[in-house]
C-alpha atoms as a PDB file:
ATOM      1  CA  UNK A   1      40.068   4.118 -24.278  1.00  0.00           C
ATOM      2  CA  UNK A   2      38.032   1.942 -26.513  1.00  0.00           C
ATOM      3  CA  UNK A   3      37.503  -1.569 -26.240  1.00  0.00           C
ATOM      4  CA  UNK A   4      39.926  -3.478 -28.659  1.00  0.00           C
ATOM      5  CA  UNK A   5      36.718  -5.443 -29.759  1.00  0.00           C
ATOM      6  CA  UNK A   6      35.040  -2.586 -31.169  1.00  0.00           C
ATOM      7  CA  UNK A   7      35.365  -2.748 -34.861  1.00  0.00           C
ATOM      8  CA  UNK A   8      35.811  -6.572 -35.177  1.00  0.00           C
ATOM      9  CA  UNK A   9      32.023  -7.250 -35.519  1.00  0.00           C
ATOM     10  CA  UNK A  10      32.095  -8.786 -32.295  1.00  0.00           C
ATOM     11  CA  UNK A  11      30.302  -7.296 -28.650  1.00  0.00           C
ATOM     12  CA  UNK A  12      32.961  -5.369 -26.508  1.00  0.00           C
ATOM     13  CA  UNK A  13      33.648  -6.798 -23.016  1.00  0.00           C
ATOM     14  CA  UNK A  14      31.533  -4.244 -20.895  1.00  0.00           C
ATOM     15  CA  UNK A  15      28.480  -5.464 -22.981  1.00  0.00           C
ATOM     16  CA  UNK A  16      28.790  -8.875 -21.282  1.00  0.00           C
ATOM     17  CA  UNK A  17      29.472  -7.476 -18.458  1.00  0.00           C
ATOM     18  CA  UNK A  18      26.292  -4.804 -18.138  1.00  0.00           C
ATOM     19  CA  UNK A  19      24.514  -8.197 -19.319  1.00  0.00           C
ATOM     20  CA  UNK A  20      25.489 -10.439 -16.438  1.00  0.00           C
ATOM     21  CA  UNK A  21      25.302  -7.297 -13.725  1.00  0.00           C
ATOM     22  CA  UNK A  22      21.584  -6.974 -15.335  1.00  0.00           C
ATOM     23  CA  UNK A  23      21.152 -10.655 -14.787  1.00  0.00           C
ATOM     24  CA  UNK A  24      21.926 -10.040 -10.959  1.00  0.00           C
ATOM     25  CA  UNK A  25      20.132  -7.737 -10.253  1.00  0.00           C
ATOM     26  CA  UNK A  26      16.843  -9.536 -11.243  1.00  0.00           C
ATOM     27  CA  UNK A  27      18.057 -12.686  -9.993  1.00  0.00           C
ATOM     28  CA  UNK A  28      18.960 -11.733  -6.336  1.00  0.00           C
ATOM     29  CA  UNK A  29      16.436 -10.646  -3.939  1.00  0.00           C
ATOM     30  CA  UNK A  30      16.587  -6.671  -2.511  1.00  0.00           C
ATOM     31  CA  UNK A  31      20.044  -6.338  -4.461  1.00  0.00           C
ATOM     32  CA  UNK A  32      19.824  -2.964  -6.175  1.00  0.00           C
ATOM     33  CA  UNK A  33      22.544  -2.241  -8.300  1.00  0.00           C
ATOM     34  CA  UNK A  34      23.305   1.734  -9.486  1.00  0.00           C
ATOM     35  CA  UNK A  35      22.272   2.376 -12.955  1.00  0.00           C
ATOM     36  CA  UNK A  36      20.639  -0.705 -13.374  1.00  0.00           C
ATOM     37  CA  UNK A  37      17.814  -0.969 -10.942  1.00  0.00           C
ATOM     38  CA  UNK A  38      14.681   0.827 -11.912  1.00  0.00           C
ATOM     39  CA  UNK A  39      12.870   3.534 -10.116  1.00  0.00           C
ATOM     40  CA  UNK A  40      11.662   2.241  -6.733  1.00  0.00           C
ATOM     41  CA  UNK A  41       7.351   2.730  -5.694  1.00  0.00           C
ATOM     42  CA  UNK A  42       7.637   3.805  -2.586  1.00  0.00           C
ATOM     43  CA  UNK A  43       4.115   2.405  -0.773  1.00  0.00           C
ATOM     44  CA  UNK A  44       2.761   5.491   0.675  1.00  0.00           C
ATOM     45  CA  UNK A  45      -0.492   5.945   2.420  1.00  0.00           C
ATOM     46  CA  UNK A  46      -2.867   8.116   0.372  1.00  0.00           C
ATOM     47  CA  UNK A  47      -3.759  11.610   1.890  1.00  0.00           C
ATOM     48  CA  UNK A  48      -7.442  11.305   2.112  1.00  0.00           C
ATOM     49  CA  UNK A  49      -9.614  14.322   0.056  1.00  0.00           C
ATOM     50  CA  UNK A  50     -11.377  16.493   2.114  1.00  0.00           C
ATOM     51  CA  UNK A  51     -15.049  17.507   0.963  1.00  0.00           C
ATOM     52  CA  UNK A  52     -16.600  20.576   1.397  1.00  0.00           C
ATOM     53  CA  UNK A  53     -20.713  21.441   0.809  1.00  0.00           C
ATOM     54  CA  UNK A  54     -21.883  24.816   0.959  1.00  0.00           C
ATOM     55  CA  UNK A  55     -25.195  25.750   2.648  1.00  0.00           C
ATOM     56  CA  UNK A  56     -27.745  27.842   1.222  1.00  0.00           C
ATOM     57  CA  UNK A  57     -26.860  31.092   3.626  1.00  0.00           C
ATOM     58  CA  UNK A  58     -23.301  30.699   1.823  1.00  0.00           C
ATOM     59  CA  UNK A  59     -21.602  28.974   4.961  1.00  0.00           C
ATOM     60  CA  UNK A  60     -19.043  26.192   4.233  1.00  0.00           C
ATOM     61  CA  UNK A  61     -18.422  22.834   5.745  1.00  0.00           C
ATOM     62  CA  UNK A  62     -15.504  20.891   4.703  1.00  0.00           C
ATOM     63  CA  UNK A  63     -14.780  17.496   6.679  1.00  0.00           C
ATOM     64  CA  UNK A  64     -11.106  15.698   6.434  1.00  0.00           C
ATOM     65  CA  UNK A  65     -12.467  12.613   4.960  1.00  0.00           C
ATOM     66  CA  UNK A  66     -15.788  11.512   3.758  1.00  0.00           C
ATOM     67  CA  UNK A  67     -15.319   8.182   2.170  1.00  0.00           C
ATOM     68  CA  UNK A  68     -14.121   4.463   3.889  1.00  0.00           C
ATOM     69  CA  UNK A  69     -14.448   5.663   7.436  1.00  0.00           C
ATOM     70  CA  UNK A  70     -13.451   2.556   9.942  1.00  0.00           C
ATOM     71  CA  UNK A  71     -16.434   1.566  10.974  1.00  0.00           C
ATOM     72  CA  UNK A  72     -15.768   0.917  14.588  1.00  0.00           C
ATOM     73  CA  UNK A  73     -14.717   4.624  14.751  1.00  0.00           C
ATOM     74  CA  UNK A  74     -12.745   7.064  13.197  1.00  0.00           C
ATOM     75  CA  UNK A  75     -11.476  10.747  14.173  1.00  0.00           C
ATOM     76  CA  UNK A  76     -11.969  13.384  11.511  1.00  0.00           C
ATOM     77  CA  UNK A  77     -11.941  17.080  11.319  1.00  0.00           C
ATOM     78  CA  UNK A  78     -14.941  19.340  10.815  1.00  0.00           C
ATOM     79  CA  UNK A  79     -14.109  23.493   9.904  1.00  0.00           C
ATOM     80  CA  UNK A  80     -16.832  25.251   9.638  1.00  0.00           C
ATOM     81  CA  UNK A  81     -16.608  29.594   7.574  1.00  0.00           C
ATOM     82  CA  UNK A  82     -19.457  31.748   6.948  1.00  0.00           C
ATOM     83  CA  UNK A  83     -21.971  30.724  10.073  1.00  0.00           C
ATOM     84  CA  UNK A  84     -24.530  33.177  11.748  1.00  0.00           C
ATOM     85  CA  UNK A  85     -23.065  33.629  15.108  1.00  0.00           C
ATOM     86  CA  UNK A  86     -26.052  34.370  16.386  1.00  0.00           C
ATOM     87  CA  UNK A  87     -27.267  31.097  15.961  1.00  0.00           C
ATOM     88  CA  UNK A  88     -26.397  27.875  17.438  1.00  0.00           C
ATOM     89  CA  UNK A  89     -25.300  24.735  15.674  1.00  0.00           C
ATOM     90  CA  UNK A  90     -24.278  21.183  16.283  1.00  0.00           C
ATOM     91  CA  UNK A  91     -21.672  19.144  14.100  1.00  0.00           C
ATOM     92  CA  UNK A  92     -22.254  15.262  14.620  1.00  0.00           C
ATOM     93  CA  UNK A  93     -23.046  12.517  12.668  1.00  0.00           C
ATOM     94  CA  UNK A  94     -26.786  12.052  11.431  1.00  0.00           C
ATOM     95  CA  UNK A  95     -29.023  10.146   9.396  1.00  0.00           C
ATOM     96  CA  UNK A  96     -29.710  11.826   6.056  1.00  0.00           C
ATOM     97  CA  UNK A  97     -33.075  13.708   5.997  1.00  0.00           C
ATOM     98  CA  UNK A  98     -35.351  13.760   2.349  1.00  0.00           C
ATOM     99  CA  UNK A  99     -35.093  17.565   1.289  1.00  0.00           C
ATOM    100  CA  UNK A 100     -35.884  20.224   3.311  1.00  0.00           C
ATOM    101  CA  UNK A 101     -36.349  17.576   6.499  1.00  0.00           C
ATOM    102  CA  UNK A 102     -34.310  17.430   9.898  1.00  0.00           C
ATOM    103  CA  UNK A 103     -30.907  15.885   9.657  1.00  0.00           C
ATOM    104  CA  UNK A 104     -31.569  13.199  12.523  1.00  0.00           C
ATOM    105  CA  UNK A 105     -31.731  10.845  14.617  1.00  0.00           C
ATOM    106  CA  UNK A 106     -27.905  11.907  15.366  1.00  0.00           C
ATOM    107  CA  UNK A 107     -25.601   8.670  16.637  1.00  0.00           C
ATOM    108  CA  UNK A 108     -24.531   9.261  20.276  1.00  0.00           C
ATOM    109  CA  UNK A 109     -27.096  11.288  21.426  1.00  0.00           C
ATOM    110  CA  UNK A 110     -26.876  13.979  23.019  1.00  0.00           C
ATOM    111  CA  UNK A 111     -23.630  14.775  24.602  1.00  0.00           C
ATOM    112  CA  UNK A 112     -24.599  17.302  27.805  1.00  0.00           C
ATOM    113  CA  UNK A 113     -21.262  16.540  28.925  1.00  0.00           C
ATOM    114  CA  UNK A 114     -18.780  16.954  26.064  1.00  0.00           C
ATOM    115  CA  UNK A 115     -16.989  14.366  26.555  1.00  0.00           C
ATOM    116  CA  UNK A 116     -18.341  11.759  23.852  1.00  0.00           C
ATOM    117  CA  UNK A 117     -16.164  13.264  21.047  1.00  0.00           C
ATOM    118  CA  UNK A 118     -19.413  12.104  18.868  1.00  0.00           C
ATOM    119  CA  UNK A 119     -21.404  15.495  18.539  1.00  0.00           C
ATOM    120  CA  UNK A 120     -20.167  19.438  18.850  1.00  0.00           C
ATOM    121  CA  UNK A 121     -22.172  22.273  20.061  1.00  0.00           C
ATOM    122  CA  UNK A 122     -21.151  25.536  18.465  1.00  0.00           C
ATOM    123  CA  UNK A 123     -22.994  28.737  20.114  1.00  0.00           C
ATOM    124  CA  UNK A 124     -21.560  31.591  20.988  1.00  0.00           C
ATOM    125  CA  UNK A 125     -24.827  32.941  22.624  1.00  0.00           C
ATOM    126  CA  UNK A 126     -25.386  29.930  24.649  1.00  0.00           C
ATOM    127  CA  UNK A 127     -27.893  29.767  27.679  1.00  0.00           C
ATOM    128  CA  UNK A 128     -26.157  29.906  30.824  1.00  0.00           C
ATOM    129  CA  UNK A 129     -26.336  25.779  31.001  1.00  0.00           C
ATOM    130  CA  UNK A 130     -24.711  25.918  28.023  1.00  0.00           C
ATOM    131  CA  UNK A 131     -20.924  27.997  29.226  1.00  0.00           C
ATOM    132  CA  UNK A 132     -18.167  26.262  28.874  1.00  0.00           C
ATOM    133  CA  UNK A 133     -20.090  23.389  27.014  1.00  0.00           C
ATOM    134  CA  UNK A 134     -20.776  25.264  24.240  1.00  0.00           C
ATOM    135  CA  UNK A 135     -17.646  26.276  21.661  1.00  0.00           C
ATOM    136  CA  UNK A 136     -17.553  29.746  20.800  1.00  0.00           C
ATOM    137  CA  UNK A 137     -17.457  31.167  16.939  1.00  0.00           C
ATOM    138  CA  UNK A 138     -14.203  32.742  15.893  1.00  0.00           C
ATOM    139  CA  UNK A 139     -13.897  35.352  13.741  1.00  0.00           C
ATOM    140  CA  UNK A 140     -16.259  35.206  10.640  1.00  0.00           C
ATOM    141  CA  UNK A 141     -18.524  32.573  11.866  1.00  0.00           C
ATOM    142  CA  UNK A 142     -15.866  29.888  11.995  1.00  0.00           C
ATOM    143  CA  UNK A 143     -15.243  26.654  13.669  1.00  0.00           C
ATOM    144  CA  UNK A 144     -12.631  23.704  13.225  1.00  0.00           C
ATOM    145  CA  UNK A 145     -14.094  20.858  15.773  1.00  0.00           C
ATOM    146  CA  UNK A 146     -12.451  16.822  16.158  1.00  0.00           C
ATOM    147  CA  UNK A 147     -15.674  14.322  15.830  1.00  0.00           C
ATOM    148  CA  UNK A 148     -15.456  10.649  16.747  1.00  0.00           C
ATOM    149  CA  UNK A 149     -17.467   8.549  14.173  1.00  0.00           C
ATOM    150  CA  UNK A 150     -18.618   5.406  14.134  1.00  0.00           C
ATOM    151  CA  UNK A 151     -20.840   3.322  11.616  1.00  0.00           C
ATOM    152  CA  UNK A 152     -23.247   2.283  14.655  1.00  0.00           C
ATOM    153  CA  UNK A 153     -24.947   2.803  18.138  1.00  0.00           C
ATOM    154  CA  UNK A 154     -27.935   0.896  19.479  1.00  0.00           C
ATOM    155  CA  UNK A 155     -30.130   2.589  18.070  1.00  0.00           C
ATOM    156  CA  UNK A 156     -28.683   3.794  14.533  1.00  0.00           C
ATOM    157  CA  UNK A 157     -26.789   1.880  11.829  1.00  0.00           C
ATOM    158  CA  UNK A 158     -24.811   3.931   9.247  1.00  0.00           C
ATOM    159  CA  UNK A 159     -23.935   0.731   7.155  1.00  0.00           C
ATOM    160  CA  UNK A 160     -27.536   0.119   5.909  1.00  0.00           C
ATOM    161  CA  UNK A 161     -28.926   3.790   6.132  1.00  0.00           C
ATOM    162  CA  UNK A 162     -27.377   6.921   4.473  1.00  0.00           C
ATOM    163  CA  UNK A 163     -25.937   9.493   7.008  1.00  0.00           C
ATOM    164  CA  UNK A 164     -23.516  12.228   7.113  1.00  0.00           C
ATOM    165  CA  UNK A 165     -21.549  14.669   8.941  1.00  0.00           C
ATOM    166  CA  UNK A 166     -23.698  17.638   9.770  1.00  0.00           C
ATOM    167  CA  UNK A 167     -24.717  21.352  10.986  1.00  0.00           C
ATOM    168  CA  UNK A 168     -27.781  21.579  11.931  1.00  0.00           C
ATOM    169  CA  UNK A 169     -29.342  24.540  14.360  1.00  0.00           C
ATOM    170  CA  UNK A 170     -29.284  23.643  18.114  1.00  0.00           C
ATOM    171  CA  UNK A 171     -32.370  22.976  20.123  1.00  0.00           C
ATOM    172  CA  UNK A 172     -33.173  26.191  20.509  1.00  0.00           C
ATOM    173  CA  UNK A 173     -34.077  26.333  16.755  1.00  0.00           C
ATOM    174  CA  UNK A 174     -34.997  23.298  15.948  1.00  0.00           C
ATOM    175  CA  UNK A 175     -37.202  24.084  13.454  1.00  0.00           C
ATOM    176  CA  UNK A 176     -34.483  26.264  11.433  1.00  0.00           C
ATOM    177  CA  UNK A 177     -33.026  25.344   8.545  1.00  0.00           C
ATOM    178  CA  UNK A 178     -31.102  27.965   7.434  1.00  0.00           C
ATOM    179  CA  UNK A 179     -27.830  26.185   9.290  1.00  0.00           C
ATOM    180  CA  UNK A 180     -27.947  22.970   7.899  1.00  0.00           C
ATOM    181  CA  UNK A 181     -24.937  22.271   5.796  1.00  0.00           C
ATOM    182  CA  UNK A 182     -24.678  17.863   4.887  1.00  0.00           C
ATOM    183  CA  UNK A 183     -21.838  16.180   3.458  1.00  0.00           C
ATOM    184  CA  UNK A 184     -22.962  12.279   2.772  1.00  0.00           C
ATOM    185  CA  UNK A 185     -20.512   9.987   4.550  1.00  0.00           C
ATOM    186  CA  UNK A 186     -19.308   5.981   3.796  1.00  0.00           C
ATOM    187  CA  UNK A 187     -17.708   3.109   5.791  1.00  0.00           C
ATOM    188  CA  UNK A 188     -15.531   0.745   5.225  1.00  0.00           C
ATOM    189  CA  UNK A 189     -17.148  -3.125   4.756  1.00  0.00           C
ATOM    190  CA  UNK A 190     -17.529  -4.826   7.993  1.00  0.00           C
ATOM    191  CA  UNK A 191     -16.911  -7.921   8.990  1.00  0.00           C
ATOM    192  CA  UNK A 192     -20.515  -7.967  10.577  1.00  0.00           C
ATOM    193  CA  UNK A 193     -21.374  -7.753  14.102  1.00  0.00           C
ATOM    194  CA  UNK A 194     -21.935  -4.562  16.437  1.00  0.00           C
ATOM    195  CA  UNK A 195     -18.338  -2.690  17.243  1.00  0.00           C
ATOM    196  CA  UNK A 196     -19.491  -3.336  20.887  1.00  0.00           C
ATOM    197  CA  UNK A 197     -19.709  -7.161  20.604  1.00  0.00           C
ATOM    198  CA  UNK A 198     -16.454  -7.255  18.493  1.00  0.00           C
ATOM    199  CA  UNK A 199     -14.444  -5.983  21.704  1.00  0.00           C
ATOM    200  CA  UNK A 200     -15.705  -7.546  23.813  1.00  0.00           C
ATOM    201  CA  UNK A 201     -14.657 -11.342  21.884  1.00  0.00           C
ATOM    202  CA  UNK A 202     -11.185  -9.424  21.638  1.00  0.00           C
ATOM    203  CA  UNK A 203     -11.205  -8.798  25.462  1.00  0.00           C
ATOM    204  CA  UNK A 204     -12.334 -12.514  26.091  1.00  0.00           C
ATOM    205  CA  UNK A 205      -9.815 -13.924  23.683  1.00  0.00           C
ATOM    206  CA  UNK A 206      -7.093 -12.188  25.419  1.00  0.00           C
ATOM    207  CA  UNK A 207      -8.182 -13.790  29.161  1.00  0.00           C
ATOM    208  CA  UNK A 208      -5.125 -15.300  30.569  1.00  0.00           C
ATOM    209  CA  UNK A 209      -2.547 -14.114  28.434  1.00  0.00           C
ATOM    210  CA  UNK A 210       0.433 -12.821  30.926  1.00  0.00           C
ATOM    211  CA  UNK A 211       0.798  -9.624  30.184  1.00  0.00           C
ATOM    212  CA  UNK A 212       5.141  -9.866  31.446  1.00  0.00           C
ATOM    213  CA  UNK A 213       5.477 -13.299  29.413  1.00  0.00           C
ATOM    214  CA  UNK A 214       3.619 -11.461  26.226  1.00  0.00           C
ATOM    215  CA  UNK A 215       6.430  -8.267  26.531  1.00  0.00           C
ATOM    216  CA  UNK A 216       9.560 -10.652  27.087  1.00  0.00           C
ATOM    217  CA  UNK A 217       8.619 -12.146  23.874  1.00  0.00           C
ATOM    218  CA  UNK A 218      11.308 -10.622  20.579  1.00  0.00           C
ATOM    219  CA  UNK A 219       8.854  -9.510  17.985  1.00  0.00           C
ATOM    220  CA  UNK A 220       8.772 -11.486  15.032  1.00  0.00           C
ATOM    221  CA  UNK A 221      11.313 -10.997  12.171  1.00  0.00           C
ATOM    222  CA  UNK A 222       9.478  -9.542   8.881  1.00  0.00           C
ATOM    223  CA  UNK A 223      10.161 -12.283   6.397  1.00  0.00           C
ATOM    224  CA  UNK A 224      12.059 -11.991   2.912  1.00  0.00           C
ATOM    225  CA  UNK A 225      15.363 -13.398   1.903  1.00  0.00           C
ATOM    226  CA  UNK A 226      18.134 -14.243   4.304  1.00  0.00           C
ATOM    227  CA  UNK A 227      21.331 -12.529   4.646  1.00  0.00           C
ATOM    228  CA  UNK A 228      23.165 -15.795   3.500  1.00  0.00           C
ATOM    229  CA  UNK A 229      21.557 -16.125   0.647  1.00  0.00           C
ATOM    230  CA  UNK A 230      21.752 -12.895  -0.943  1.00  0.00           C
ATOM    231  CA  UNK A 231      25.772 -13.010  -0.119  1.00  0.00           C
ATOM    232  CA  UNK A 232      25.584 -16.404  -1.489  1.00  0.00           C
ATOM    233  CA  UNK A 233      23.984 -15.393  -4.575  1.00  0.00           C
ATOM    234  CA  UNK A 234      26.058 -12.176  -4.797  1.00  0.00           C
ATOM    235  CA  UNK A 235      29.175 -14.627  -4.935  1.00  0.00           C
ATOM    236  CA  UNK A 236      28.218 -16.826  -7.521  1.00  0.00           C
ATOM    237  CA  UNK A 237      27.257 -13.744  -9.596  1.00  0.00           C
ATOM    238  CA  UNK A 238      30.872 -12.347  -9.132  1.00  0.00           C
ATOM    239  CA  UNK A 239      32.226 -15.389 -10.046  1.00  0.00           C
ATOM    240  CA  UNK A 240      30.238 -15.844 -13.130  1.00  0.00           C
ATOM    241  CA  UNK A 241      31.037 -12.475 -14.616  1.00  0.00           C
ATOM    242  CA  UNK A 242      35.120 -13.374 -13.695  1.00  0.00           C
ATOM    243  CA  UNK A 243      34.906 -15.999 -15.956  1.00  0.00           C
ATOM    244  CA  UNK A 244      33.122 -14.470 -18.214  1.00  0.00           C
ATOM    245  CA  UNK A 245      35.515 -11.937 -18.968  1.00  0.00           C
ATOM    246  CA  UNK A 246      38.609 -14.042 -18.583  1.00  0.00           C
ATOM    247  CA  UNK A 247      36.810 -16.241 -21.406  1.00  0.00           C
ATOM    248  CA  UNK A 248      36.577 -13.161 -23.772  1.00  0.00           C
ATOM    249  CA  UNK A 249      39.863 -11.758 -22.910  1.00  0.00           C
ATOM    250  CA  UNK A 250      41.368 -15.159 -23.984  1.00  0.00           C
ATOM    251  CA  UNK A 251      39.221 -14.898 -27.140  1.00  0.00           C
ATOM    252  CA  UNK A 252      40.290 -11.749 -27.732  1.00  0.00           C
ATOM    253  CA  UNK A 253      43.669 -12.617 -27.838  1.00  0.00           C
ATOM    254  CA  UNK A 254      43.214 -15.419 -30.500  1.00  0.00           C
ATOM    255  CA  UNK A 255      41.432 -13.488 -32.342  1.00  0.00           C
ATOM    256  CA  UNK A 256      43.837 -10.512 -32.401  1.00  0.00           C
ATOM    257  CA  UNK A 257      47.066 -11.191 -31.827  1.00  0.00           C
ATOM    258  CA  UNK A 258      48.485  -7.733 -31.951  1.00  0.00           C
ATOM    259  CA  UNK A 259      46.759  -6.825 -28.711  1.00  0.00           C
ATOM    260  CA  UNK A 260      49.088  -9.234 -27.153  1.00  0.00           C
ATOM    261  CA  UNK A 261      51.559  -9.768 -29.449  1.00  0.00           C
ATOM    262  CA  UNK A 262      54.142  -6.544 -29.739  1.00  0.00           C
ATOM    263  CA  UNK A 263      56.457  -8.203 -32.310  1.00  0.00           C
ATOM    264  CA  UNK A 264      53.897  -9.015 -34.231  1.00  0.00           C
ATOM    265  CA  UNK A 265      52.137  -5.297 -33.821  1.00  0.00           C
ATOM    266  CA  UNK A 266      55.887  -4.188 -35.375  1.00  0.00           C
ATOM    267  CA  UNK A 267      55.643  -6.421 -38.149  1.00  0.00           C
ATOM    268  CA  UNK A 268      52.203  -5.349 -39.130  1.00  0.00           C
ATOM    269  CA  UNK A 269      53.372  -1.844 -39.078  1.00  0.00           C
ATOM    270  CA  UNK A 270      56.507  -1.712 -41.239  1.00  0.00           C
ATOM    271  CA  UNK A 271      55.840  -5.099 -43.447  1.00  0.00           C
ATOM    272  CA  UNK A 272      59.432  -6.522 -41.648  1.00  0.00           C
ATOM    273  CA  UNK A 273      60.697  -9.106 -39.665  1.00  0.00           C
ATOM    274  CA  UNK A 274      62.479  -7.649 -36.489  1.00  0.00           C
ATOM    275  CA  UNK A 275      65.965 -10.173 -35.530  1.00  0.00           C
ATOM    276  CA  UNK A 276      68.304  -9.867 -33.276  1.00  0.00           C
ATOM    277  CA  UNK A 277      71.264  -8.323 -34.994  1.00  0.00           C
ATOM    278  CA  UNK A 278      69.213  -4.928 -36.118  1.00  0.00           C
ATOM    279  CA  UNK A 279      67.141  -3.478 -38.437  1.00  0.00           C
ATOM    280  CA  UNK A 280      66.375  -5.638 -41.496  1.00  0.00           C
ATOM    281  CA  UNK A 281      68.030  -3.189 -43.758  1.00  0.00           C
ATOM    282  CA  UNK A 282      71.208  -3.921 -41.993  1.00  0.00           C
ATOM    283  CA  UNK A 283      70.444  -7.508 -41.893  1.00  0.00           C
ATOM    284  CA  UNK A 284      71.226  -8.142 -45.998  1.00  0.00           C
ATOM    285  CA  UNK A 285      74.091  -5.612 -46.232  1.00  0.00           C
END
């Protein structure tokens, strides 16, 4: 049914009240109103790029992220397609060599354990030292390794000289080159200061703290507006947009009185004057 404004020249009632509902829902903090509110930005965490480098046999290396590593350390992935299997590699992280040099000196060392998480050794010829240290190929001369990096150890710092995650052949060819695959690497900014000395000022800051007292205590509540204030505000809105349309109903009604009026709707129809003994025609007889 239309709005008994429309064709007057004057705004119908739902105009107002779209306007004041609009009003609200800028007005009142994390009030979303259907049809109104705009389309919400979700904050998502960007999926970091992977990068892949091909080496000059045709293997591949692709590593799960390359740029704005943490630089107190950071897992990422390392898969490896296309390697000789006859030939021994290891994946770590390494200083940046001028062309056609040694990827090296390598942070962590060398990891004759396997425990480090910093370096891999992929072989699947290894000497007998080398069994169950060593990870085996799979098919095609593929790997996929986890490396722990971090910008610095004593005797390496990634934040003032280029490195990258690496293949390189294992020390049993050290002087081949035909394995070496490099994809350049970047940190994050640091605050300054070796990882090493910034836990251990966390660990002394956090000398007698009770560990029982610290648990018992309730997390703190996120801030962002109260639930009595958004009620509140919802409230006044309603009543706002009440007497908003009461006002134009009653305007309405001045203004045309034959939305109101019946009588007077009859009299504008047949150009009479209804009484109560009849019909006007009757009425002069």
């Amino acid at each position: 049914m239309r709005d008994a404004a429309e064709g007057t020249g004057k705004p119908p009632l739902r105009f107002f009240a779209l306007t004041v509902l609009s009003m609200l829902a800028l007005s009142v903090p994390g009030l979303s109103l259907p049809g109104l509110a705009g389309p919400v930005a979700h904050a998502e965490s960007a999926q970091a790029e992977s990068v892949e480098a091909t080496g000059e046999a045709g293997q591949t290396l692709i590593l799960s992220r390359a740029d704005g590593l943490d630089p107190a350390g950071e897992q990422v992935t390392v898969v490896g397609r296309g390697f000789d299997e006859n030939k021994g590699i290891y994946v770590a992280l390494c200083v940046l060599p001028e062309p056609g040099g040694q990827p090296g000196p390598c942070l962590g060392g060398v990891d004759m354990e396997g425990e480090s998480g910093a370096s891999s050794w992929i072989s699947s010829t290894p000497p007998p030292y080398g069994e169950g240290l060593a990870t085996p190929y799979a098919d095609d001369g593929s790997f996929t390794v986890e490396l722990s990096v971090q910008a610095q150890d004593q005797f390496t710092d990634c934040l003032d000289t280029p490195c990258g995650v690496v293949t390189r052949a294992d020390h049993l060819r050290t002087g081949d080159r035909s394995q070496d695959v490099l994809i350049p690497v970047s940190f994050a900014e640091s605050s300054g200061g070796d990882p090493a000395d910034a836990s251990a000022d966390a660990a002394a800051a956090g000398e007698g703290d009770d560990p029982v007292t610290d648990a018992a205590q309730p997390a703190a509540e996120p801030e962002g507006p109260s639930t009595g204030l958004v009620v509140g505000g919802v409230a006044a809105a309603v009543v706002v947009l009440l007497a908003v349309v009461l006002v134009m109903i009653r305007r309405r009604a001045a203004t045309n009185p034959t939305a109101t009026n019946p009588a007077a709707a009859n009299k504008t129809a047949t150009g009479t004057t209804p009484t109560d003994g009849g019909p006007a025609g009757d009425a002069s007889r």
